[in-house]
N, C-alpha and C. Protein backbone atom coordinates (compact mmCIF):
# COMPACT_ATOMS: atom_id res chain seq x y z
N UNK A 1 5.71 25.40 47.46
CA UNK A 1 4.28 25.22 47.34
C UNK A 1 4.03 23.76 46.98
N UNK A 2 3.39 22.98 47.61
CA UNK A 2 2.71 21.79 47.72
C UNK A 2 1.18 21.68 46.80
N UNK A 3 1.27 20.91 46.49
CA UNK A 3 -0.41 20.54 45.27
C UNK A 3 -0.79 19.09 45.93
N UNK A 4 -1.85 19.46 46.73
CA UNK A 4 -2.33 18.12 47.12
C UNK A 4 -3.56 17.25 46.16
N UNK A 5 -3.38 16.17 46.27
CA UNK A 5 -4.71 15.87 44.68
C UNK A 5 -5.80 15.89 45.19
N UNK A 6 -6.89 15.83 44.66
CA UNK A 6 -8.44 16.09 44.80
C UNK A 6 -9.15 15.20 44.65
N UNK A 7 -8.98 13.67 45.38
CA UNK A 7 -9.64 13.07 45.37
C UNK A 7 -8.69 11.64 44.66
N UNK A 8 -9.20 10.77 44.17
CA UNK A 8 -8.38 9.35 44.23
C UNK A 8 -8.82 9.09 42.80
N UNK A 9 -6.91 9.14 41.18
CA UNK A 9 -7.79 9.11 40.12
C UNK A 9 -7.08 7.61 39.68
N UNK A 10 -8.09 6.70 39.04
CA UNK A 10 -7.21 5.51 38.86
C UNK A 10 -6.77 5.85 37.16
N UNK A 11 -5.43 5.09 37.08
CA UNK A 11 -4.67 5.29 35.30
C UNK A 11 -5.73 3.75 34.91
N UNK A 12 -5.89 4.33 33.42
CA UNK A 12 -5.96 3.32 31.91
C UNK A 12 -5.67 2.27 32.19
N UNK A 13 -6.02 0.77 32.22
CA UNK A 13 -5.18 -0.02 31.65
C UNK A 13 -4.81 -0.02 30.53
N UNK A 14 -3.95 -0.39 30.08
CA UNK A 14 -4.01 -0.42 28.40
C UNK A 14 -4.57 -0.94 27.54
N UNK A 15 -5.07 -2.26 27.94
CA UNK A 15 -6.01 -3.19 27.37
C UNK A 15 -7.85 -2.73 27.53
N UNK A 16 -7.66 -1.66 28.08
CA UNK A 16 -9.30 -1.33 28.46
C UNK A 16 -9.67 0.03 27.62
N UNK A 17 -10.90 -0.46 26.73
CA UNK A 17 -10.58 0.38 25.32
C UNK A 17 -12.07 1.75 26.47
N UNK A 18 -11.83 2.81 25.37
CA UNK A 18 -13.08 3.51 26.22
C UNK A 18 -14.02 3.19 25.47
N UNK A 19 -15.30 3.90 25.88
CA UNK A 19 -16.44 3.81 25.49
C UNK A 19 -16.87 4.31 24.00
N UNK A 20 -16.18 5.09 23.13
CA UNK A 20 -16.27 4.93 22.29
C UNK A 20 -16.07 3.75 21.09
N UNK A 21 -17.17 3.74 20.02
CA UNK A 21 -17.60 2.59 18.99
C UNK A 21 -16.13 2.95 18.10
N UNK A 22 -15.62 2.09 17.23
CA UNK A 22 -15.16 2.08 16.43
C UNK A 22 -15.56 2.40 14.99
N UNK A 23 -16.75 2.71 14.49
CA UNK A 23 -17.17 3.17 13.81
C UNK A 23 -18.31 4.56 13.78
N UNK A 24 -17.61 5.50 13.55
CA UNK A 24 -19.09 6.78 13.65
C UNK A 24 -20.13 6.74 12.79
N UNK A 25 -21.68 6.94 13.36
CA UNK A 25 -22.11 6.54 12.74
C UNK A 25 -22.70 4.82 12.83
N UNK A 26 -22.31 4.25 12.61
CA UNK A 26 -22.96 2.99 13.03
C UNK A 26 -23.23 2.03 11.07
N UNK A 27 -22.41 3.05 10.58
CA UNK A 27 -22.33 2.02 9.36
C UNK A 27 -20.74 1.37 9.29
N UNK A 28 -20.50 0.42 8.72
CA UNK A 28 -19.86 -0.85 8.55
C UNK A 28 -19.14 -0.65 7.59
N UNK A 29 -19.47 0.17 6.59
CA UNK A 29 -19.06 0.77 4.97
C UNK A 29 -17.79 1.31 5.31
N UNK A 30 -16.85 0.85 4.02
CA UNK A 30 -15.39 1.57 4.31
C UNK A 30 -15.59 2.80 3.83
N UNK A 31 -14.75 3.69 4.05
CA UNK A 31 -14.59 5.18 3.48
C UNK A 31 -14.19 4.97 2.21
N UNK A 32 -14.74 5.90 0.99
CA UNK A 32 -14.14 5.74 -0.17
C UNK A 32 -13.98 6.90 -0.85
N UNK A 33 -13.32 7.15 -1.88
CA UNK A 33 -12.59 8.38 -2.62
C UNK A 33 -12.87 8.43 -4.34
N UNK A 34 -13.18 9.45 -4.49
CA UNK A 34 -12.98 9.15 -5.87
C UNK A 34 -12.58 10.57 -6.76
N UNK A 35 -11.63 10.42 -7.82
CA UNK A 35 -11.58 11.26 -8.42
C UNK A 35 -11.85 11.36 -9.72
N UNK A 36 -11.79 12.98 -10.74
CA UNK A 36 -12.70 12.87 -11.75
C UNK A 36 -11.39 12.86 -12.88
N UNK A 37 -12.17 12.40 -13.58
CA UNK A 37 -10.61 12.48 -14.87
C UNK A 37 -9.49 13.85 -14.87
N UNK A 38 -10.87 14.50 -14.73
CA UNK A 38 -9.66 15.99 -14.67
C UNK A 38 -8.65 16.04 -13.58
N UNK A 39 -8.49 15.71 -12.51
CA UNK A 39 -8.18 15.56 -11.76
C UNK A 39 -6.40 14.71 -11.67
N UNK A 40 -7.48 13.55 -12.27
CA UNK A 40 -6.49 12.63 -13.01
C UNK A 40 -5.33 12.92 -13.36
N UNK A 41 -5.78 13.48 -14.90
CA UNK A 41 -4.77 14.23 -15.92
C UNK A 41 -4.08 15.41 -15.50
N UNK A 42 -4.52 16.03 -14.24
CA UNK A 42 -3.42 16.92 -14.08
C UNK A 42 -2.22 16.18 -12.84
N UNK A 43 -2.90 15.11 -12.40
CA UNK A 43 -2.36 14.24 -11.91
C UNK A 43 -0.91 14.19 -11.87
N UNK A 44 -1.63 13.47 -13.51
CA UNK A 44 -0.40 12.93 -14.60
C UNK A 44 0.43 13.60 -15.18
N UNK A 45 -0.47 15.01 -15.52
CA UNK A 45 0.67 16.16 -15.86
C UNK A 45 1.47 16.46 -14.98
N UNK A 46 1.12 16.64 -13.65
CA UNK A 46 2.23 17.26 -12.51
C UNK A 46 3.28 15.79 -12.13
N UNK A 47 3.35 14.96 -12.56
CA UNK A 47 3.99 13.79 -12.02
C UNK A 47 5.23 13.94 -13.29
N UNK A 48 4.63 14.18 -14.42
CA UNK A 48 5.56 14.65 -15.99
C UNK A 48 6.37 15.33 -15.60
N UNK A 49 6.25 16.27 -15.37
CA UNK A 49 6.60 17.82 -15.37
C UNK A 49 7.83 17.44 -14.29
N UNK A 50 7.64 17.26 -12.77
CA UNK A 50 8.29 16.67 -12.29
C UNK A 50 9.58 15.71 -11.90
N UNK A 51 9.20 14.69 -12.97
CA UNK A 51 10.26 14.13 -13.78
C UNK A 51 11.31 14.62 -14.79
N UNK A 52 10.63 15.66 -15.60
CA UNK A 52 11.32 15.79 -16.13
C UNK A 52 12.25 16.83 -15.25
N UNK A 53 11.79 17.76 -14.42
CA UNK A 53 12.88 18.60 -13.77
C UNK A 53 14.02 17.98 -12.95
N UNK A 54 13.32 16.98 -12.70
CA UNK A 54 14.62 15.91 -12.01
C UNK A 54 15.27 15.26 -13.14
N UNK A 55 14.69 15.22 -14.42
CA UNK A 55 15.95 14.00 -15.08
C UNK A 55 17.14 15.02 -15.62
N UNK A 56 18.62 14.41 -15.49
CA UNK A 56 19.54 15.05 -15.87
C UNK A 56 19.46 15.96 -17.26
N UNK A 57 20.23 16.59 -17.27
CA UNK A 57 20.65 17.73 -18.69
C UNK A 57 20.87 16.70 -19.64
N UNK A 58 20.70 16.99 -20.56
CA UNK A 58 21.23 16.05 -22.00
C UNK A 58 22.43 16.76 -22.15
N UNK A 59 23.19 15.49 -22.98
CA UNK A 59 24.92 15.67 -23.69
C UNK A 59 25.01 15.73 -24.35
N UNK A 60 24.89 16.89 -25.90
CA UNK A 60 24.38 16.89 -26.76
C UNK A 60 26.10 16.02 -28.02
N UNK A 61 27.13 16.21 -27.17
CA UNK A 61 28.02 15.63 -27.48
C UNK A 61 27.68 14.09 -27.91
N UNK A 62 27.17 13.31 -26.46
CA UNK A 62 27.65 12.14 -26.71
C UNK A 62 25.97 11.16 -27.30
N UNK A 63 24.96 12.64 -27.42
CA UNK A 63 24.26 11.67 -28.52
C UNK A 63 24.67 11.88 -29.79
N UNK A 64 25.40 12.79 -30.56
CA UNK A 64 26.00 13.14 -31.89
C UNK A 64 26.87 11.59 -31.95
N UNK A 65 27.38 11.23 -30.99
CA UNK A 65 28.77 10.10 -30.77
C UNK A 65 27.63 8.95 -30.97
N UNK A 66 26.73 8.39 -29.99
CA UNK A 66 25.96 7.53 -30.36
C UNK A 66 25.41 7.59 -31.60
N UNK A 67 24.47 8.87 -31.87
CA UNK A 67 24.03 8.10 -33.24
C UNK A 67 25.10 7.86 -34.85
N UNK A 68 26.30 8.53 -34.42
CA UNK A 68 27.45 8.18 -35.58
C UNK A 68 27.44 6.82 -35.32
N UNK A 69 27.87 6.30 -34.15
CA UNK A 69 28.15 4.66 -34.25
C UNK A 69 26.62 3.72 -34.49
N UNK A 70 25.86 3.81 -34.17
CA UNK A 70 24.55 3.61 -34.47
C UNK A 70 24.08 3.56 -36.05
N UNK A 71 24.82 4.46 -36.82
CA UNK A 71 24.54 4.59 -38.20
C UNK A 71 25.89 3.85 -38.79
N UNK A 72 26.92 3.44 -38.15
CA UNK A 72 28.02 2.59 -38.60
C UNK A 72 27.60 1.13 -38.31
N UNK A 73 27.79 0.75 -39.54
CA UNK A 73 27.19 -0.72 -39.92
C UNK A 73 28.39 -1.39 -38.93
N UNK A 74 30.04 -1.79 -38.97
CA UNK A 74 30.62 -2.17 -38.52
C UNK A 74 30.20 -2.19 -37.03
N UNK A 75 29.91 -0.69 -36.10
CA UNK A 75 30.12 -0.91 -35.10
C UNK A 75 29.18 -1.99 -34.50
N UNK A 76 28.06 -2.01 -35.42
CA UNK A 76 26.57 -2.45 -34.98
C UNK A 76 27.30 -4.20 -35.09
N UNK A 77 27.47 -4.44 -35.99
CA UNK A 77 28.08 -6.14 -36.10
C UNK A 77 28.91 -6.36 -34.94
N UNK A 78 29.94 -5.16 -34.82
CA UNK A 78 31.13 -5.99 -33.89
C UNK A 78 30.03 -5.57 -32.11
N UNK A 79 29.05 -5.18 -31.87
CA UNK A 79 28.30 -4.93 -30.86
C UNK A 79 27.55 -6.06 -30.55
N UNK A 80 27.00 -6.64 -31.84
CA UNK A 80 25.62 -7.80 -31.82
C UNK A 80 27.11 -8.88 -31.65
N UNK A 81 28.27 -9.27 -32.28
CA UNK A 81 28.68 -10.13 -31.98
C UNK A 81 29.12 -10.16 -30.52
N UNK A 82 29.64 -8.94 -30.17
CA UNK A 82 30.07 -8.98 -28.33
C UNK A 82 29.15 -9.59 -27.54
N UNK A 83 28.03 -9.09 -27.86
CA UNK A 83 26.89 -9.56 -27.10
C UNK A 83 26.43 -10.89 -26.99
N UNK A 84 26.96 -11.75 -27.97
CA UNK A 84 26.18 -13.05 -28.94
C UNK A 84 27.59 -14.10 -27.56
N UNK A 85 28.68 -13.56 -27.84
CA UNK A 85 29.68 -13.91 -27.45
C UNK A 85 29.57 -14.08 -25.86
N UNK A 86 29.20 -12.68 -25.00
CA UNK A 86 28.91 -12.77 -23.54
C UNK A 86 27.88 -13.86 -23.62
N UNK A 87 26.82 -13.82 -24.17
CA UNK A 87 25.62 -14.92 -23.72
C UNK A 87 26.32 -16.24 -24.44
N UNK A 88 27.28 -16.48 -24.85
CA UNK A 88 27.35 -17.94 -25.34
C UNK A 88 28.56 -18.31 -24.31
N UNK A 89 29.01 -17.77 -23.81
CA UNK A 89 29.78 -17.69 -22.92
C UNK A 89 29.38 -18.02 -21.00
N UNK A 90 28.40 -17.34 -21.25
CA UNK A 90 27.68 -17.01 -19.71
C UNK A 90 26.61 -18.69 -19.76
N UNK A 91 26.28 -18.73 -21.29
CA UNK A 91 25.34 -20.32 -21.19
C UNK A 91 26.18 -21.15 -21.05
N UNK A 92 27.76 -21.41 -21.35
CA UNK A 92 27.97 -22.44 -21.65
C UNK A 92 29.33 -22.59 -20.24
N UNK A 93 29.22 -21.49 -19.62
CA UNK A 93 30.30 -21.76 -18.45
C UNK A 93 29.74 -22.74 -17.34
């Protein structure tokens, strides 16, 4: 079976826009949005909530370990000096 065409159709150029305006309406005004605090705040709550289901499990081990060394005066000195040491090191290479 053969489909003969119906008459003669010319294609688009591409550069040839149609007859429709670029704006509906005929105002110039951008579109704008707005939301109400409530809105907001649950926003903010669902963005929380979120986060927190993604942030890892806590180690209840190795904060017991941190705050022992944290409450050890020694470790805290020989820490602030490591540190004192990399940056006097890193300035003066």
């Amino acid at each position: 079976m053969t489909v003969d065409r119906i008459g003669h159709v010319e294609p688009i150029p591409p550069n040839k826009r149609s007859g429709r305006s670029e704006s509906a309406g005929g105002s110039d005004k951008a579109d704008t949005i707005s939301l109400s605090t409530q809105a907001m705040e649950q926003a903010e709550k669902y963005q929380v909530i979120e986060l927190i289901k993604s942030s890892p499990d806590l180690d209840e081990a190795r904060i017991v370990e941190l705050r022992q060394k944290l409450d050890n005066p020694s470790y805290m000195k020989d820490a602030i000096d490591k540190t004192a040491d990399n940056i006097l090191s890193r300035w003066f290479a």
